[in-house]
PDB file of N, CA and C in Angstrom:
ATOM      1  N   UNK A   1      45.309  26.207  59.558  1.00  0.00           N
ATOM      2  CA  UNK A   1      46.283  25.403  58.824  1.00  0.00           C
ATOM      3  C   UNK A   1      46.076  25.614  57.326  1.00  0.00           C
ATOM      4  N   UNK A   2      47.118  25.892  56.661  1.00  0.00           N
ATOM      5  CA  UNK A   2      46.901  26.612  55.170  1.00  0.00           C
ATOM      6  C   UNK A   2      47.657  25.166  54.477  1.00  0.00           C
ATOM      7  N   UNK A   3      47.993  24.593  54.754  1.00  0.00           N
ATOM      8  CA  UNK A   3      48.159  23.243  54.149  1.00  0.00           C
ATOM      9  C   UNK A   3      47.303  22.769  53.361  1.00  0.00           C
ATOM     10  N   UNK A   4      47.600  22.237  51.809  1.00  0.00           N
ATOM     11  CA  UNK A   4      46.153  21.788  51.470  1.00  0.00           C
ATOM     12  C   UNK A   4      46.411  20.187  51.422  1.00  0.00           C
ATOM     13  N   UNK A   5      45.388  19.111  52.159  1.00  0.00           N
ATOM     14  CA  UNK A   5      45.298  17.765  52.487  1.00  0.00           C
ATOM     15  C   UNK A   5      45.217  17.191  50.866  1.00  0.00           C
ATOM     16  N   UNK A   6      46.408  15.918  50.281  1.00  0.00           N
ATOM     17  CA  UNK A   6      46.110  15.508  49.210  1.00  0.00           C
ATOM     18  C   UNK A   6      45.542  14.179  49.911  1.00  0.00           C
ATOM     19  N   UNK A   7      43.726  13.944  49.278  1.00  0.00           N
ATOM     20  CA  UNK A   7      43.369  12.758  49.459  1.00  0.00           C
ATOM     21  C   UNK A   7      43.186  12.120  48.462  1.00  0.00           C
ATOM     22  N   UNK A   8      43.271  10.863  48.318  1.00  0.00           N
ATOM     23  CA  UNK A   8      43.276  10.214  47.077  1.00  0.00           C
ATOM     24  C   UNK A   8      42.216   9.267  47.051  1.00  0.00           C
ATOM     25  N   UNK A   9      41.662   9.073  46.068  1.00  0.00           N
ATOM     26  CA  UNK A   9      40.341   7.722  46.487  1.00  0.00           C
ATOM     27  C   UNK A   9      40.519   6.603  45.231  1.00  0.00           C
ATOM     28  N   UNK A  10      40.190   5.614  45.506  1.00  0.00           N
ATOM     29  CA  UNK A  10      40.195   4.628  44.336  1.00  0.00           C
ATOM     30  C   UNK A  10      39.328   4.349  43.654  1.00  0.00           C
ATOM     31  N   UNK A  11      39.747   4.247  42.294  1.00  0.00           N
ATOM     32  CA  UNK A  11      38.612   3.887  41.370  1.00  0.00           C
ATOM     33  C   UNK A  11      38.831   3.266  40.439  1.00  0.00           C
ATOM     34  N   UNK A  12      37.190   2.694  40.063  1.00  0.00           N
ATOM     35  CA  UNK A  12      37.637   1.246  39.293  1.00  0.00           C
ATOM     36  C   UNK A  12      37.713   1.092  37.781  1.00  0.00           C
ATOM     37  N   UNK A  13      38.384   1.118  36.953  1.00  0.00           N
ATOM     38  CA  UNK A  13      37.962   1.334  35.599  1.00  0.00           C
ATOM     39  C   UNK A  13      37.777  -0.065  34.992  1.00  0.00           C
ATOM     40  N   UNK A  14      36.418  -0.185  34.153  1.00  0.00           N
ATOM     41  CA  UNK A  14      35.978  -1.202  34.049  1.00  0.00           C
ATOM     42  C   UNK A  14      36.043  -1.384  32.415  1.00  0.00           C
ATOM     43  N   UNK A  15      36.376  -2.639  32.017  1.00  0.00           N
ATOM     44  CA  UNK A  15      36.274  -2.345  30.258  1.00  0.00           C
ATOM     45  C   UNK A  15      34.757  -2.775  29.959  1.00  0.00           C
ATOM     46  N   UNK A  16      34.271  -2.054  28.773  1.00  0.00           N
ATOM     47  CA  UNK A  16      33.049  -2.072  28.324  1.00  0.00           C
ATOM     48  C   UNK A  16      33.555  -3.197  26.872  1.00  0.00           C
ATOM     49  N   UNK A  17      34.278  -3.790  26.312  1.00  0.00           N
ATOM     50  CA  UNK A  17      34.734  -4.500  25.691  1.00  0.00           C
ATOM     51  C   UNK A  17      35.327  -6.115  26.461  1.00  0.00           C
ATOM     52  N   UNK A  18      35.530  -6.208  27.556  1.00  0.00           N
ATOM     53  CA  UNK A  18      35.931  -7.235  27.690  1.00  0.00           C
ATOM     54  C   UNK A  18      35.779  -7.751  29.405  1.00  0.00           C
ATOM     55  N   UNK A  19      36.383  -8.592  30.065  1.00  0.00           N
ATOM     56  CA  UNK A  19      36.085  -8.503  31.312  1.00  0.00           C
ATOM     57  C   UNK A  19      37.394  -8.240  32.123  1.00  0.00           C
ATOM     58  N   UNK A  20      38.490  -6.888  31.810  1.00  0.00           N
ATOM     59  CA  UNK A  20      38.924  -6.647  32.546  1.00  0.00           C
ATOM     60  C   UNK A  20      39.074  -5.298  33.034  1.00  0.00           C
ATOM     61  N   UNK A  21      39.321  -5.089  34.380  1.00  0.00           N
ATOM     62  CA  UNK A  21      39.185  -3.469  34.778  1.00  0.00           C
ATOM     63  C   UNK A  21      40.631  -3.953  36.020  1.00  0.00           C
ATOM     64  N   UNK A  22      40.713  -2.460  36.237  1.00  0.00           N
ATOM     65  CA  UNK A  22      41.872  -2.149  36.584  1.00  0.00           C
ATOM     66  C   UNK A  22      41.130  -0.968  38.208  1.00  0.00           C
ATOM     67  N   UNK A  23      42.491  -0.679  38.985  1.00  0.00           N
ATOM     68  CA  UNK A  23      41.940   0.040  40.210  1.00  0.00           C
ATOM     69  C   UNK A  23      42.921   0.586  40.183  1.00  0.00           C
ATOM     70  N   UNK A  24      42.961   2.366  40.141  1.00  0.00           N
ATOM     71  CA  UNK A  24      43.985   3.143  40.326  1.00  0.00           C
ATOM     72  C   UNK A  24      43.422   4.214  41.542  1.00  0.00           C
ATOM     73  N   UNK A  25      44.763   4.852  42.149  1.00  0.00           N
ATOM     74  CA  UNK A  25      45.005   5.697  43.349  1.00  0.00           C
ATOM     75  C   UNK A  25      44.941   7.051  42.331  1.00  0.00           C
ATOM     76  N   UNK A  26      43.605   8.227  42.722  1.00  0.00           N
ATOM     77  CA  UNK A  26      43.525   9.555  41.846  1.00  0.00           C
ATOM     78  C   UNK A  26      42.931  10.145  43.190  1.00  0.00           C
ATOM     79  N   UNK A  27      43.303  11.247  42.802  1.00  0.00           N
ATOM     80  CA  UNK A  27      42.328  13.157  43.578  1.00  0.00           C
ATOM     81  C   UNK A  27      41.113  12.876  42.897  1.00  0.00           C
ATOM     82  N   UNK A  28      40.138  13.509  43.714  1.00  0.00           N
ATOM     83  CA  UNK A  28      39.091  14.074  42.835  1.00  0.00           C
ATOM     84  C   UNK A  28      39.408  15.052  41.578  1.00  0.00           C
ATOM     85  N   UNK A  29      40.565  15.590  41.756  1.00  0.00           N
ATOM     86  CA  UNK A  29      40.677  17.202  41.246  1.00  0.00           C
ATOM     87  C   UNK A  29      41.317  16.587  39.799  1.00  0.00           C
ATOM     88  N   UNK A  30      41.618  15.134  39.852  1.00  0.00           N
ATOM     89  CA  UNK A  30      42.243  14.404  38.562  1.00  0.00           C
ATOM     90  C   UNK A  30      41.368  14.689  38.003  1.00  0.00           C
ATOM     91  N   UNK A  31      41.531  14.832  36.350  1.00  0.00           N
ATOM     92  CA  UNK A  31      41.007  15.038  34.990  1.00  0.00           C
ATOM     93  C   UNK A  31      40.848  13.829  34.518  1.00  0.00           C
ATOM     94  N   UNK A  32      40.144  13.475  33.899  1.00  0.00           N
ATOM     95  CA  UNK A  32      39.833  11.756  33.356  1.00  0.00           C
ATOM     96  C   UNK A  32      41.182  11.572  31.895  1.00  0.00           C
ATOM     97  N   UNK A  33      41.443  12.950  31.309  1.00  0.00           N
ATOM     98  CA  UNK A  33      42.892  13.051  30.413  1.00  0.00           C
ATOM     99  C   UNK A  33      43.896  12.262  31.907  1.00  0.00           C
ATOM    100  N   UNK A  34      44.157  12.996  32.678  1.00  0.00           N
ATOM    101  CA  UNK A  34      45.103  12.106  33.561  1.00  0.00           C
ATOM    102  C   UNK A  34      45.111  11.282  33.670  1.00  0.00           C
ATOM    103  N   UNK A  35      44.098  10.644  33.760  1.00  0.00           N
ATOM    104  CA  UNK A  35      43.763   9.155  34.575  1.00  0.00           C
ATOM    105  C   UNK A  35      44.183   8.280  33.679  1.00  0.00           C
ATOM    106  N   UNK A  36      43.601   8.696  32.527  1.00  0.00           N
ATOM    107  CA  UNK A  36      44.095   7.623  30.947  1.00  0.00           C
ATOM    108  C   UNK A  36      45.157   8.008  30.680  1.00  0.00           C
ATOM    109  N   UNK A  37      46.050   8.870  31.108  1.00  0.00           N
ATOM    110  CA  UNK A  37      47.538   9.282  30.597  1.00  0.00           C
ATOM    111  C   UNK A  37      48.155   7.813  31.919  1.00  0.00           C
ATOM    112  N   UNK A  38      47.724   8.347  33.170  1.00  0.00           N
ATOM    113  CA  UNK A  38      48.391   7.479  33.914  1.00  0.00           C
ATOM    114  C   UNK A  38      47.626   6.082  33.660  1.00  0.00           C
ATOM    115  N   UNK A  39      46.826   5.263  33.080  1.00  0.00           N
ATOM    116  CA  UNK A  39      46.073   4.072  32.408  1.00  0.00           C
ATOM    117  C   UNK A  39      47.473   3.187  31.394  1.00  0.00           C
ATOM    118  N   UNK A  40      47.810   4.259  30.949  1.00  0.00           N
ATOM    119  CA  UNK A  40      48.637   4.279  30.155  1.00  0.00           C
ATOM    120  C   UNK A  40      49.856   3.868  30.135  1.00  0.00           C
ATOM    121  N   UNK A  41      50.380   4.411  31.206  1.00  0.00           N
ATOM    122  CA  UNK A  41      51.548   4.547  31.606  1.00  0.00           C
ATOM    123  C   UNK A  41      52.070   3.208  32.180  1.00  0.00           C
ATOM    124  N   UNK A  42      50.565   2.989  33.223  1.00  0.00           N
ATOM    125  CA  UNK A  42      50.593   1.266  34.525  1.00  0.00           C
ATOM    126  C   UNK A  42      50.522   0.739  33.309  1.00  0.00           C
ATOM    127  N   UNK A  43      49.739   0.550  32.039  1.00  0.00           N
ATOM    128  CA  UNK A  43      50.034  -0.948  31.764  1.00  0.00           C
ATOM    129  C   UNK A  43      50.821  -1.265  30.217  1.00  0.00           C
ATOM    130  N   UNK A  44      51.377   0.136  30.357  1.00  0.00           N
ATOM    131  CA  UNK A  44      52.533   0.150  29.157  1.00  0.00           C
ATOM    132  C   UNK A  44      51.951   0.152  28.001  1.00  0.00           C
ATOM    133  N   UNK A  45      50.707   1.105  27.849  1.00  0.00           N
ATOM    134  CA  UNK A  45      49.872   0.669  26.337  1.00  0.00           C
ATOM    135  C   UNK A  45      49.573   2.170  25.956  1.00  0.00           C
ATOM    136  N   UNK A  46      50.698   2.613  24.975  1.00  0.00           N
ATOM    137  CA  UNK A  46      50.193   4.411  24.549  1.00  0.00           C
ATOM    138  C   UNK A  46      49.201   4.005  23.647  1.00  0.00           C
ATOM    139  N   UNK A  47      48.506   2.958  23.213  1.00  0.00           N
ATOM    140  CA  UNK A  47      47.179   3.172  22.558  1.00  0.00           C
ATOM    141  C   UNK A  47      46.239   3.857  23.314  1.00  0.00           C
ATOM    142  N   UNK A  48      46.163   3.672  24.226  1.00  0.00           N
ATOM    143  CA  UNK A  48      44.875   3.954  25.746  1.00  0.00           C
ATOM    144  C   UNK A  48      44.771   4.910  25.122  1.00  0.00           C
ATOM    145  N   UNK A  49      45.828   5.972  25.084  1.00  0.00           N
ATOM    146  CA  UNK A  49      45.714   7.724  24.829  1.00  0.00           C
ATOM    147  C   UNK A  49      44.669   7.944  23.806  1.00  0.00           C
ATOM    148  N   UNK A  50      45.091   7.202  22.651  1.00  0.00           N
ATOM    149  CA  UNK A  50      44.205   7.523  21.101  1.00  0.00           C
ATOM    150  C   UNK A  50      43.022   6.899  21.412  1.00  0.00           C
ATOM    151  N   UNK A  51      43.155   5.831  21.750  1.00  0.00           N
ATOM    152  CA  UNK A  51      42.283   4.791  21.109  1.00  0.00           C
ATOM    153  C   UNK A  51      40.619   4.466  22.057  1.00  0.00           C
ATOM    154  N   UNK A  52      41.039   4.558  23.275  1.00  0.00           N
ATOM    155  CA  UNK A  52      40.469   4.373  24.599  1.00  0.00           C
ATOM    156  C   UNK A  52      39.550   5.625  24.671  1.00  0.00           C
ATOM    157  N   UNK A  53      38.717   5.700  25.565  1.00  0.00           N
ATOM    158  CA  UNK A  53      37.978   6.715  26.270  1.00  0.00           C
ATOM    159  C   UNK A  53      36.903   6.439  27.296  1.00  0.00           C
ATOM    160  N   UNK A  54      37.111   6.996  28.249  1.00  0.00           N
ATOM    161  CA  UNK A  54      36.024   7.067  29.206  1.00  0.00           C
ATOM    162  C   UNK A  54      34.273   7.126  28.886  1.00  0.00           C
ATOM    163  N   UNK A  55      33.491   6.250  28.791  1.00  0.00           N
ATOM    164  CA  UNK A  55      32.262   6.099  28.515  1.00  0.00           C
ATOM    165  C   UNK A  55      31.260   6.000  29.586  1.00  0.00           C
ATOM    166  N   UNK A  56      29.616   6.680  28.930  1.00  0.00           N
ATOM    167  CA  UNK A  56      28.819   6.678  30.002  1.00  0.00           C
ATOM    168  C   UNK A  56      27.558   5.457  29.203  1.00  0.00           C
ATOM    169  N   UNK A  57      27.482   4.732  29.911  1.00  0.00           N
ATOM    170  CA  UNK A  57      26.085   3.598  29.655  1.00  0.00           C
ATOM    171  C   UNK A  57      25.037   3.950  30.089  1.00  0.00           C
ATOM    172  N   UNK A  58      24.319   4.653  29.016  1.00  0.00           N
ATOM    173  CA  UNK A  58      22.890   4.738  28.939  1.00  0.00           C
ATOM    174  C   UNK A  58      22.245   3.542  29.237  1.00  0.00           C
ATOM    175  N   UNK A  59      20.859   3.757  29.570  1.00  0.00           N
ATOM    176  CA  UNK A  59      20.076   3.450  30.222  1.00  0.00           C
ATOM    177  C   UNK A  59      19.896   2.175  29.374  1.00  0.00           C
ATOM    178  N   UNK A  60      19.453   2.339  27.835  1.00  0.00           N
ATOM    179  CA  UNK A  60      19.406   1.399  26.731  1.00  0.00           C
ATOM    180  C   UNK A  60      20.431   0.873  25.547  1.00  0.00           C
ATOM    181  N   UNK A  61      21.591   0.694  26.790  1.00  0.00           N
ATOM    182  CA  UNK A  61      22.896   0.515  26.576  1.00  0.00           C
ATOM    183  C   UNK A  61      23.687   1.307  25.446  1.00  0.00           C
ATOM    184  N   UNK A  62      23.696   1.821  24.784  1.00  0.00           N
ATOM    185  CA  UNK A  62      24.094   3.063  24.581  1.00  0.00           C
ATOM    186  C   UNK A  62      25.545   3.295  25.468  1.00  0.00           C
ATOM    187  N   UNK A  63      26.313   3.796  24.626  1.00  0.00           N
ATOM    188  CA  UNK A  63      27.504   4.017  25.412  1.00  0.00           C
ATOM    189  C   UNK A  63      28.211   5.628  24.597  1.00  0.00           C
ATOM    190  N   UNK A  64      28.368   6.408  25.595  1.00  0.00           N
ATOM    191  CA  UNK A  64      28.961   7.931  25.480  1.00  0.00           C
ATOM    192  C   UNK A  64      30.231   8.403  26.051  1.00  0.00           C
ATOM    193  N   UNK A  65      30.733   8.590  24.803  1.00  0.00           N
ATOM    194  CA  UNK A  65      32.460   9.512  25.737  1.00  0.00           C
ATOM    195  C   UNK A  65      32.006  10.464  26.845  1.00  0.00           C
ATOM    196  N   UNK A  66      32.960  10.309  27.094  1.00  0.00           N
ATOM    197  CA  UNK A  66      32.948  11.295  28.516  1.00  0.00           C
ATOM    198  C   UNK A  66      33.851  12.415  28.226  1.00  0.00           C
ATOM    199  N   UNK A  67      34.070  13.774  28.437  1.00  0.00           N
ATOM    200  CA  UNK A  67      34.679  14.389  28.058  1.00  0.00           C
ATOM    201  C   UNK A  67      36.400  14.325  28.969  1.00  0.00           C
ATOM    202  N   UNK A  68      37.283  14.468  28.197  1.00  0.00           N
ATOM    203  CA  UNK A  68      38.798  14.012  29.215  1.00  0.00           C
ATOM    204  C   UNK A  68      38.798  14.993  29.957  1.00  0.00           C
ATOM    205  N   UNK A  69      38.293  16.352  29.843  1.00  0.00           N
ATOM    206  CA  UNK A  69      38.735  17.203  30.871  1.00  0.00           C
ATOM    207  C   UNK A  69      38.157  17.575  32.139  1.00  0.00           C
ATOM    208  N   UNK A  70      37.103  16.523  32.255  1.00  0.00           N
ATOM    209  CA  UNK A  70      35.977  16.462  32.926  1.00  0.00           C
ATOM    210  C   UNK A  70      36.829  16.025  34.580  1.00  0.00           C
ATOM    211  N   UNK A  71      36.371  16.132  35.527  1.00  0.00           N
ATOM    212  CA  UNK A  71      37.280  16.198  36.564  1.00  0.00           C
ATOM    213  C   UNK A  71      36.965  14.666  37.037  1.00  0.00           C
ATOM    214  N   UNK A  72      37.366  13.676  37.979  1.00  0.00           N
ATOM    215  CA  UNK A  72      36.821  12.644  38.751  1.00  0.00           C
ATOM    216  C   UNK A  72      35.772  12.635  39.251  1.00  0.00           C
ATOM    217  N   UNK A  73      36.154  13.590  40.173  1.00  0.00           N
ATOM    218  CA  UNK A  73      35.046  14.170  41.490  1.00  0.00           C
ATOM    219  C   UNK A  73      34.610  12.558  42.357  1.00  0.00           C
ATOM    220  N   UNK A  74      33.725  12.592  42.455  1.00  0.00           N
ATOM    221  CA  UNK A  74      33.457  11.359  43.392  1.00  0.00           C
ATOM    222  C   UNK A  74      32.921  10.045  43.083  1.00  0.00           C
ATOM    223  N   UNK A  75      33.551  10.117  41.694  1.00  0.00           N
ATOM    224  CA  UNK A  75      33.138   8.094  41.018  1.00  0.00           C
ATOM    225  C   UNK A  75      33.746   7.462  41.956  1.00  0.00           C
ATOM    226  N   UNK A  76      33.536   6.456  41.805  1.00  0.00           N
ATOM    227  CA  UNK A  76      34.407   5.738  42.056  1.00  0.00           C
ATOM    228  C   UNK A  76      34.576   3.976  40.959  1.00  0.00           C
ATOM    229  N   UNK A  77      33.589   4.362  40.155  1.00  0.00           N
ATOM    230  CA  UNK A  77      33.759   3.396  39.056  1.00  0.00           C
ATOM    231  C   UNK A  77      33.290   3.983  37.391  1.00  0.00           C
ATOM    232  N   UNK A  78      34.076   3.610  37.084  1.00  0.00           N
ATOM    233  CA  UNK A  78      34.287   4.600  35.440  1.00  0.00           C
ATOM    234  C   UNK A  78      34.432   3.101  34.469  1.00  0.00           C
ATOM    235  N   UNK A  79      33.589   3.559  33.524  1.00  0.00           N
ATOM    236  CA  UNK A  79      33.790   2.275  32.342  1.00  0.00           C
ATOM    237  C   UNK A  79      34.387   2.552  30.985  1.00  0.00           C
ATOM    238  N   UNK A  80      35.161   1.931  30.008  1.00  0.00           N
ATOM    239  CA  UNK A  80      36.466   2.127  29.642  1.00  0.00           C
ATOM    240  C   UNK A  80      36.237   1.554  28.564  1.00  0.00           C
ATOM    241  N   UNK A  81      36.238   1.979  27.095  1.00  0.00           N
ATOM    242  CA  UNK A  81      36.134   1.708  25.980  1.00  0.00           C
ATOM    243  C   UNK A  81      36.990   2.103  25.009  1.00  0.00           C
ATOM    244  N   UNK A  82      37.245   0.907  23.490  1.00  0.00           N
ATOM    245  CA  UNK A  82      38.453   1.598  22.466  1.00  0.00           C
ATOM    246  C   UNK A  82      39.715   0.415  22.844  1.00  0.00           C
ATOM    247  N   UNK A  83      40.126   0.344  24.276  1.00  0.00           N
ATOM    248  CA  UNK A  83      41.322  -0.442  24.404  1.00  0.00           C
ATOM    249  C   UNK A  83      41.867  -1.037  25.211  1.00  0.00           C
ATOM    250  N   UNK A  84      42.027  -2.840  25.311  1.00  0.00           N
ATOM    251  CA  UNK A  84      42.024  -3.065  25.781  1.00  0.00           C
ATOM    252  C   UNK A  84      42.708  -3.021  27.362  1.00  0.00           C
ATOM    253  N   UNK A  85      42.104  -3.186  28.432  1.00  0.00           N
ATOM    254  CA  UNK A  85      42.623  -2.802  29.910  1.00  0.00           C
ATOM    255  C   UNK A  85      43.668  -4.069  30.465  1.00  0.00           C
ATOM    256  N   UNK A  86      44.684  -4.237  29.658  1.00  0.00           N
ATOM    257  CA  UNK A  86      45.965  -5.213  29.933  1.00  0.00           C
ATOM    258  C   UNK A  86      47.272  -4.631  29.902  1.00  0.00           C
ATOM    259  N   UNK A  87      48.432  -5.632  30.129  1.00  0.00           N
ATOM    260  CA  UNK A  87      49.767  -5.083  29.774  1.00  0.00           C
ATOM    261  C   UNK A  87      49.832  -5.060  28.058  1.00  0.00           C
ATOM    262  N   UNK A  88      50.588  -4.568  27.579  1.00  0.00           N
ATOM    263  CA  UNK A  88      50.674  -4.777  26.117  1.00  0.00           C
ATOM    264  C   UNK A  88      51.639  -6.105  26.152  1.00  0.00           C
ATOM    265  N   UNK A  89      51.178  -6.788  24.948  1.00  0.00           N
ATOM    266  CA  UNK A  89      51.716  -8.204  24.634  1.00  0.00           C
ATOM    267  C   UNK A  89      53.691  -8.058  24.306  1.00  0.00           C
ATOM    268  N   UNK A  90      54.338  -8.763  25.034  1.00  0.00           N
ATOM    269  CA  UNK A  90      55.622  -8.798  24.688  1.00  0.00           C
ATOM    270  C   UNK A  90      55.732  -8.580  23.220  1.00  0.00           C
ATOM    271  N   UNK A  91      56.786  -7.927  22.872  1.00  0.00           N
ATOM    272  CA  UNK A  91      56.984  -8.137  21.432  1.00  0.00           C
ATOM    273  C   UNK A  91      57.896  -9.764  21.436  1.00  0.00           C
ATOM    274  N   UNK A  92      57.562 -10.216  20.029  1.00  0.00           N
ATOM    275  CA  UNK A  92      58.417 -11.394  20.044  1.00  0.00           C
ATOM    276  C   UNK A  92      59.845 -11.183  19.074  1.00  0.00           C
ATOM    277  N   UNK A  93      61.179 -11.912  19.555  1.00  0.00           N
ATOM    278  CA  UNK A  93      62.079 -11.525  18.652  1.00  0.00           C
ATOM    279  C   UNK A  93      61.960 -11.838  17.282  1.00  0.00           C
ATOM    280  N   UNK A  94      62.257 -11.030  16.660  1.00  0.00           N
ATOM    281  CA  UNK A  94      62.959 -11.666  14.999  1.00  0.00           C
ATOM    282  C   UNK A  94      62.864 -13.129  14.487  1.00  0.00           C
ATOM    283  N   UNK A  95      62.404 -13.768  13.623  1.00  0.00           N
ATOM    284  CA  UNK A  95      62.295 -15.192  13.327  1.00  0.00           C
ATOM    285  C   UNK A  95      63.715 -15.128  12.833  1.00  0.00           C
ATOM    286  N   UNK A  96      64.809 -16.285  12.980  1.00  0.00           N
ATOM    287  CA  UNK A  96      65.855 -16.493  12.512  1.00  0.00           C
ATOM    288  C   UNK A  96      65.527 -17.842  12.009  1.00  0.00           C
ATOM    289  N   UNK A  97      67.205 -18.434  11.623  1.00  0.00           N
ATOM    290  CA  UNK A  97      67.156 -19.789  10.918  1.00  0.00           C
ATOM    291  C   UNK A  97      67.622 -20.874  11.899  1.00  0.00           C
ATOM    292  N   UNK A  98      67.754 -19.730  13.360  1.00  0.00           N
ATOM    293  CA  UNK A  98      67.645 -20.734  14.480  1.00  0.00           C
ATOM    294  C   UNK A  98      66.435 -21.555  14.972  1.00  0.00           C
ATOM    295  N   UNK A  99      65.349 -21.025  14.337  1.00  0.00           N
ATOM    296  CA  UNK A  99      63.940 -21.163  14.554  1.00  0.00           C
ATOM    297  C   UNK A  99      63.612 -21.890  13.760  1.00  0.00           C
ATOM    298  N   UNK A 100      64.350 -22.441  13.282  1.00  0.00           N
ATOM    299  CA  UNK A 100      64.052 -23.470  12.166  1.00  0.00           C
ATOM    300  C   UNK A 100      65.128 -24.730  12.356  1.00  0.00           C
ATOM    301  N   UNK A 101      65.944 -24.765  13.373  1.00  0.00           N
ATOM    302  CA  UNK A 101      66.743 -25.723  13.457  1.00  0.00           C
ATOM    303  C   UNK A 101      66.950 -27.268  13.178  1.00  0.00           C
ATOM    304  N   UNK A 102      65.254 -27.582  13.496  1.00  0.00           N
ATOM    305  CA  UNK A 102      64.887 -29.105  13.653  1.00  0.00           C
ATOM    306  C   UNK A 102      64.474 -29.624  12.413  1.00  0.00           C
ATOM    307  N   UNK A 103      64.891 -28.821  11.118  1.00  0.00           N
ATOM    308  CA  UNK A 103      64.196 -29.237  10.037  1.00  0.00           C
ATOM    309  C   UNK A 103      65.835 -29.539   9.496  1.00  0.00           C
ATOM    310  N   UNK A 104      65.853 -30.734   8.178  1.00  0.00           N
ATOM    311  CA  UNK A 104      67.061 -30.886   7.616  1.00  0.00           C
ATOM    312  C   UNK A 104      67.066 -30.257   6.587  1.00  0.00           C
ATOM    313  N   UNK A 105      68.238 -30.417   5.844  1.00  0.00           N
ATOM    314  CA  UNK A 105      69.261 -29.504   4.910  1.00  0.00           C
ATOM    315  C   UNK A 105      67.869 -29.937   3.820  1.00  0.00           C
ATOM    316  N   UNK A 106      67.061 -31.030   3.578  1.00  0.00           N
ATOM    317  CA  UNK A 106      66.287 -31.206   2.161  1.00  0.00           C
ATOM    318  C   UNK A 106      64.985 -30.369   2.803  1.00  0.00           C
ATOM    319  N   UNK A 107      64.778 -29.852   3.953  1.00  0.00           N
ATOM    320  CA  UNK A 107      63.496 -29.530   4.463  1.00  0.00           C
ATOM    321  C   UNK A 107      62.405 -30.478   5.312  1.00  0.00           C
ATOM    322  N   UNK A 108      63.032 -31.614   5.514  1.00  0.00           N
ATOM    323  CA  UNK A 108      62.376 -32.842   6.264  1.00  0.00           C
ATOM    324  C   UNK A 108      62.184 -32.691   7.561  1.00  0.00           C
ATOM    325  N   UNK A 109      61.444 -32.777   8.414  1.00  0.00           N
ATOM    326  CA  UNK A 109      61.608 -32.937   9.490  1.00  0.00           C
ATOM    327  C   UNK A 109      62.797 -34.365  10.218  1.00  0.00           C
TER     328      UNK A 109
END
């Protein structure tokens, strides 16, 4: 059978800044650039790309990039530094002078 089997395994990316991590569906054969492209993508934050990077925790806490082109292979938990692991915050609309409605014409409440 010349088919080649795509298996996928899960893994956990953990923030080294805060207490949230995330669990995405990757190949081994994924590039850790992928993983943070697709990081990116799930939680709507193109900072991840710049800002973020895959880190290794030394022994005496110490923390080291990981290189992006470096493959998965068989983590299954990766720790995540630079940005935060959330949705990005709604933007809020425009302040108008609707936003100010409850105040009177002298400025009084």
């Amino acid at each position: 059978d010349d088919r080649e089997t795509t298996v996928t395994a899960s893994v956990t990316i953990k923030s080294v800044d805060g207490p949230e991590d995330m669990v995405l569906q990757a190949m081994p054969t994924t590039t850790l650039g992928e993983l943070k492209a697709l990081l990116s993508t799930r939680l709507g934050r193109p900072d991840i790309i710049d800002q973020g990077s895959f880190v290794s925790t030394m022994p005496n806490g110490d923390v080291r990039p990981i290189n992006d082109l470096q493959k998965l292979g068989t983590r299954a938990t990766l720790d995540f530094a630079g940005a935060p692991l959330c949705p990005s915050p709604e933007d809020l609309p425009p302040c108008s002078l609707d936003n100010f409605a409850d105040y009177g014409s002298d400025g009084q409440i």
